[in-house]
Protein backbone atom coordinates (compact mmCIF):
# COMPACT_ATOMS: atom_id res chain seq x y z
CA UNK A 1 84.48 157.85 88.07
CA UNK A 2 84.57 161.29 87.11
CA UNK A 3 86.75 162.88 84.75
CA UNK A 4 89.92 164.91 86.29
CA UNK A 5 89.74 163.42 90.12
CA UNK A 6 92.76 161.16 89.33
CA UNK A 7 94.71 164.78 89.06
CA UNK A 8 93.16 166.09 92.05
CA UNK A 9 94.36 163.05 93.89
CA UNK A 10 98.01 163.35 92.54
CA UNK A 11 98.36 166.94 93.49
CA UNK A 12 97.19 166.42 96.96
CA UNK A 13 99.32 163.74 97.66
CA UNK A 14 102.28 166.02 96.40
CA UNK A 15 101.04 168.23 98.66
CA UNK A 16 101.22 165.37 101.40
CA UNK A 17 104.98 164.79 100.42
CA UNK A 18 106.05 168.37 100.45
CA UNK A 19 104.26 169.23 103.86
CA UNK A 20 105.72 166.29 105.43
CA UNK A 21 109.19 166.59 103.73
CA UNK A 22 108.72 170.69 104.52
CA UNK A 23 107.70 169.74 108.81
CA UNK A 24 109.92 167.05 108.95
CA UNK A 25 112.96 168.40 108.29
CA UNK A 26 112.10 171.50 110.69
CA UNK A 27 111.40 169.18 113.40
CA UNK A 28 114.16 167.35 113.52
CA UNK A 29 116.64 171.11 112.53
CA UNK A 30 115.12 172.30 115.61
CA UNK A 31 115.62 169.25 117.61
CA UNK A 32 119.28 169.36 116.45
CA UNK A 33 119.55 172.66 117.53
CA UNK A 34 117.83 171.95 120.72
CA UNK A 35 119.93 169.37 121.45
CA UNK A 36 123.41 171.24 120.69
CA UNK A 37 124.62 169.59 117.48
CA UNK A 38 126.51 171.08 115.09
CA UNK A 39 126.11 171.84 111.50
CA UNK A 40 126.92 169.10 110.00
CA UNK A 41 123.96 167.36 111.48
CA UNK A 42 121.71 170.12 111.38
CA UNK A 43 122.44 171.19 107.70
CA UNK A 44 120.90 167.76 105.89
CA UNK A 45 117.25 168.38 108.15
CA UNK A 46 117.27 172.28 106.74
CA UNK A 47 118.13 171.25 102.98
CA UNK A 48 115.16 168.81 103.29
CA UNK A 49 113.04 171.48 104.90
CA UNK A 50 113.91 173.83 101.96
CA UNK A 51 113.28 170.82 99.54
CA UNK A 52 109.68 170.47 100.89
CA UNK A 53 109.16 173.97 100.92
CA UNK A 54 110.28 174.27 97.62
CA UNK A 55 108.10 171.24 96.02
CA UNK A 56 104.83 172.74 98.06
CA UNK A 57 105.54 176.29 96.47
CA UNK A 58 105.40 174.40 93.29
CA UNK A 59 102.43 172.61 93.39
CA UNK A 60 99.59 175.04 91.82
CA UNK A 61 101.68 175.42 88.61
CA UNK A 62 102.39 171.66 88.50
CA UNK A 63 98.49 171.43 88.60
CA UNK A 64 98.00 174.20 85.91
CA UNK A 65 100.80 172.38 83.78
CA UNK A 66 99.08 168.69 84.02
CA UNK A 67 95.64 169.74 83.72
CA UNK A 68 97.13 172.01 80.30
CA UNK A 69 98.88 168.69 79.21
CA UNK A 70 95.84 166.35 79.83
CA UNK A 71 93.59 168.52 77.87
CA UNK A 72 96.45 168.92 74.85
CA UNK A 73 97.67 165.42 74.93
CA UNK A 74 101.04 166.72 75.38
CA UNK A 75 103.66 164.59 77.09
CA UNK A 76 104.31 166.12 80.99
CA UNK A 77 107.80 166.69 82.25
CA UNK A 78 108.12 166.56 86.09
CA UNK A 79 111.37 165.28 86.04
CA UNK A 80 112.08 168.22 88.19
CA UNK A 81 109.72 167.94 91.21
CA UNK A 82 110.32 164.37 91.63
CA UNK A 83 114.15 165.08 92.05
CA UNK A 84 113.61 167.67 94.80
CA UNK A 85 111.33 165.05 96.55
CA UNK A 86 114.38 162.59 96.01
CA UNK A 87 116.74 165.15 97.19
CA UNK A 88 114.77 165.73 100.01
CA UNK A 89 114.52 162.24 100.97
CA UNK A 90 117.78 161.15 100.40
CA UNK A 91 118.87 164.41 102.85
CA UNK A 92 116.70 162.97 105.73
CA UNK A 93 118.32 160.06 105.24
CA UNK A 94 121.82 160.90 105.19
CA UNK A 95 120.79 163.35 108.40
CA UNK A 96 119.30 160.43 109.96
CA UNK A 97 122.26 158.11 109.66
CA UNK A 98 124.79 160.70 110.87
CA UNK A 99 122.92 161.32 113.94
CA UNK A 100 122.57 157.83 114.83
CA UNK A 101 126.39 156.76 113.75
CA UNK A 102 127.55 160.02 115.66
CA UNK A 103 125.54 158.22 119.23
């Protein structure tokens, strides 16, 4: 195996999460929209779409900063990306049950 590719996977399958997060949470804004509901549904989709947006934005200085700690041997801190993916989640979620509870 060659040296580095286990970093190349990681950051594309960030870049997975955030584009699905980022897409997902349009889709289903616009839908809401579309469909005439009000803010309350809408608003979870859009923070989720920001969340994604926000995580992909991030993702070529979370590469810089894990490739920098791999070759330094210095401890990485991503507590911060994996919250906004959490965030993100947990807003599709709560989106997702309102919609269905409010049917």
């Amino acid at each position: 195996m060659t040296s580095g590719l286990h970093n190349e996977r990681t950051r594309l399958a960030w870049v997975r999460t955030a584009t699905v997060l980022a897409v997902a949470g349009l889709v289903a804004a616009g839908a809401g929209l579309r469909g005439g509901e009000g803010p309350l549904m809408i608003t979870p989709f859009a923070v989720a779409a920001l969340c994604g947006a926000i995580l992909l934005l991030r993702t070529g200085a979370r590469y810089r900063r894990v490739e920098r700690a791999l070759r330094d041997g210095a401890p990485l801190d991503d507590k911060v990306d994996a919250r906004l993916a959490w965030a993100g989640v947990l807003c599709v979620v709560a989106g997702a049950l309102a919609l269905v509870l409010s049917r």
